[in-house]
Protein backbone atom coordinates (compact mmCIF):
# COMPACT_ATOMS: atom_id res chain seq x y z
CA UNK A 1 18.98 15.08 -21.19
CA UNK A 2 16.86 15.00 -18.09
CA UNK A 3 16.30 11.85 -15.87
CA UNK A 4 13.29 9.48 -16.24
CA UNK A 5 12.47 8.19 -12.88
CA UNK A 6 11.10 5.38 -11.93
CA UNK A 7 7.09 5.31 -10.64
CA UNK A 8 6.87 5.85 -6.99
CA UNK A 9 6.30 2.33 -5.03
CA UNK A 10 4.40 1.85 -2.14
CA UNK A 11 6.31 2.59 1.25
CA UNK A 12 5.32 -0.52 3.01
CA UNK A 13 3.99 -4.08 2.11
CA UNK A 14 0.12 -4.20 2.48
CA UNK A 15 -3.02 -6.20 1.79
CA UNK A 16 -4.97 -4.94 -0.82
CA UNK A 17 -9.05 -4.67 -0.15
CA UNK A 18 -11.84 -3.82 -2.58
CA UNK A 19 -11.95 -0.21 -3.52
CA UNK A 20 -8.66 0.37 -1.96
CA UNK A 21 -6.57 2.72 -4.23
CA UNK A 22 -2.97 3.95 -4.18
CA UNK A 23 -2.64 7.18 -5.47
CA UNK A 24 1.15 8.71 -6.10
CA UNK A 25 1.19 12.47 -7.81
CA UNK A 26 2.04 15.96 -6.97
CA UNK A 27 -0.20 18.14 -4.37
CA UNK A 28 -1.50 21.29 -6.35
CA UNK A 29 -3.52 22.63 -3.82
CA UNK A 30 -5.03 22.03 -0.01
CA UNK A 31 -7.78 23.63 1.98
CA UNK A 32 -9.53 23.12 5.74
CA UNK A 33 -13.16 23.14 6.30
CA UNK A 34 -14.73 22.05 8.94
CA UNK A 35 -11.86 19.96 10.54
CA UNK A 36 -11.79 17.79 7.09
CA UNK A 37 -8.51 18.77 4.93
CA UNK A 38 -9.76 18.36 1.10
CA UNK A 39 -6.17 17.66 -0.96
CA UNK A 40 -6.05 18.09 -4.72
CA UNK A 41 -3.39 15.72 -6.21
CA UNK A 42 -1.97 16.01 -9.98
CA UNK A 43 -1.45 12.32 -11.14
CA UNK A 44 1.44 11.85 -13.75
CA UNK A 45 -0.20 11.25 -17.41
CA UNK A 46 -0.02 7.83 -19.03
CA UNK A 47 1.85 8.99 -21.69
CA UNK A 48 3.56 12.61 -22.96
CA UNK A 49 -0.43 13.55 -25.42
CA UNK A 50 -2.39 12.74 -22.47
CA UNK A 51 -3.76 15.30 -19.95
CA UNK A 52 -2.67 14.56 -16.26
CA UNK A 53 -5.58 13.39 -13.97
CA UNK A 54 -6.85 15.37 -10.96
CA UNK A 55 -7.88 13.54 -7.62
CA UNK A 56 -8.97 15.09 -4.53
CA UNK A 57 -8.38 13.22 -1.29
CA UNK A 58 -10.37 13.83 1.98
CA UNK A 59 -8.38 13.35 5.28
CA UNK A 60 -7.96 14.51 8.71
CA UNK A 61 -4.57 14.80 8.31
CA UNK A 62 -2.66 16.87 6.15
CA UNK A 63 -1.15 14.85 3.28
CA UNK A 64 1.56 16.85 2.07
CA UNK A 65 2.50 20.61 1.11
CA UNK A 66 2.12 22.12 -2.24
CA UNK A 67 4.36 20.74 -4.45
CA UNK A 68 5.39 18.32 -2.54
CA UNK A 69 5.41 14.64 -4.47
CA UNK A 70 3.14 12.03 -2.55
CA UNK A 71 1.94 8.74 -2.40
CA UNK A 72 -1.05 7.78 -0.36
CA UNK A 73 -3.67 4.84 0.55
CA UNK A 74 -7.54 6.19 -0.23
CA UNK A 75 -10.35 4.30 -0.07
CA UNK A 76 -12.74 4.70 -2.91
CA UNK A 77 -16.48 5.66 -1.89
CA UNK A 78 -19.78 7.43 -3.62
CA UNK A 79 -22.56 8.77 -3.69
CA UNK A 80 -26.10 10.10 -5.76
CA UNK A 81 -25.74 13.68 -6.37
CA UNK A 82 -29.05 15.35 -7.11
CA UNK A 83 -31.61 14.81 -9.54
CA UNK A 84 -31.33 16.99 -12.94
CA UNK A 85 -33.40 16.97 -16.23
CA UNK A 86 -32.22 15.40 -19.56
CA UNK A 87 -33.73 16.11 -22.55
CA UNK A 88 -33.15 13.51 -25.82
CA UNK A 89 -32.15 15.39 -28.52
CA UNK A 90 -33.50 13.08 -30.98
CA UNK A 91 -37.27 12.80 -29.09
CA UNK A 92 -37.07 15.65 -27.22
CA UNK A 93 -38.35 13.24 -24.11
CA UNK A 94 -37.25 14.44 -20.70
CA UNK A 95 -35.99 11.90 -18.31
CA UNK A 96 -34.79 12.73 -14.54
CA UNK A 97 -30.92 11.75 -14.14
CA UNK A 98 -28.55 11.71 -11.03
CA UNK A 99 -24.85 12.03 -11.27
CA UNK A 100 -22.91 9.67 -9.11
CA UNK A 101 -20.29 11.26 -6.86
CA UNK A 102 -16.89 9.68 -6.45
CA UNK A 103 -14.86 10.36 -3.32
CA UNK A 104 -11.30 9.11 -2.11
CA UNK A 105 -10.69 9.05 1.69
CA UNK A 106 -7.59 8.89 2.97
CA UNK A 107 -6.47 5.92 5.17
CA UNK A 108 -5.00 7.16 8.08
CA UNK A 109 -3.37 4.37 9.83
């Protein structure tokens, strides 16, 4: 029977700030452009029927290698992605909408 191990804890004591987040997961991919290193991580699921979640982390640094198991700091930011159309499908009324964009930064200390 294979091991169950134990969630991954944070490496150091810290304060915790608004939209501070600790992600811990496996790095699926990483790519370069423009000197900022974009990081794909593969969260663990919350339970064995749930898909696993998929961040991406922005950093100057590189995080970690491909498969490589991780935990990092990110701080949680946003933003208004462009304007679309959105019809009702019960009124057929078309309303402008905007998608908001999350992002994760890395916190480099």
């Amino acid at each position: 029977m294979s091991e169950v191990t134990a969630p991954a804890k944070p490496t150091q004591a810290r304060q915790i700030h608004p939209l501070h987040v600790l992600i811990v997961g496996r790095v699926e991919k990483t790519e370069l452009i423009n000197s900022t290193r974009y990081t794909e991580i593969l969260c663990p699921a919350f339970d064995r029927y749930s898909n696993p979640e998929i961040v991406q982390i922005r950093s100057k640094r590189p995080i970690g290698t491909k498969g490589e198991e991780i935990q990092q700091w990110g701080r949680i930011g946003g933003f208004r992605g462009r304007p679309f159309d959105v019809t009702d499908k019960s009124t057929g009324e078309v309303r402008r909408a905007r998608q908001v964009i999350l992002t994760i930064d890395a916190i480099e200390e």
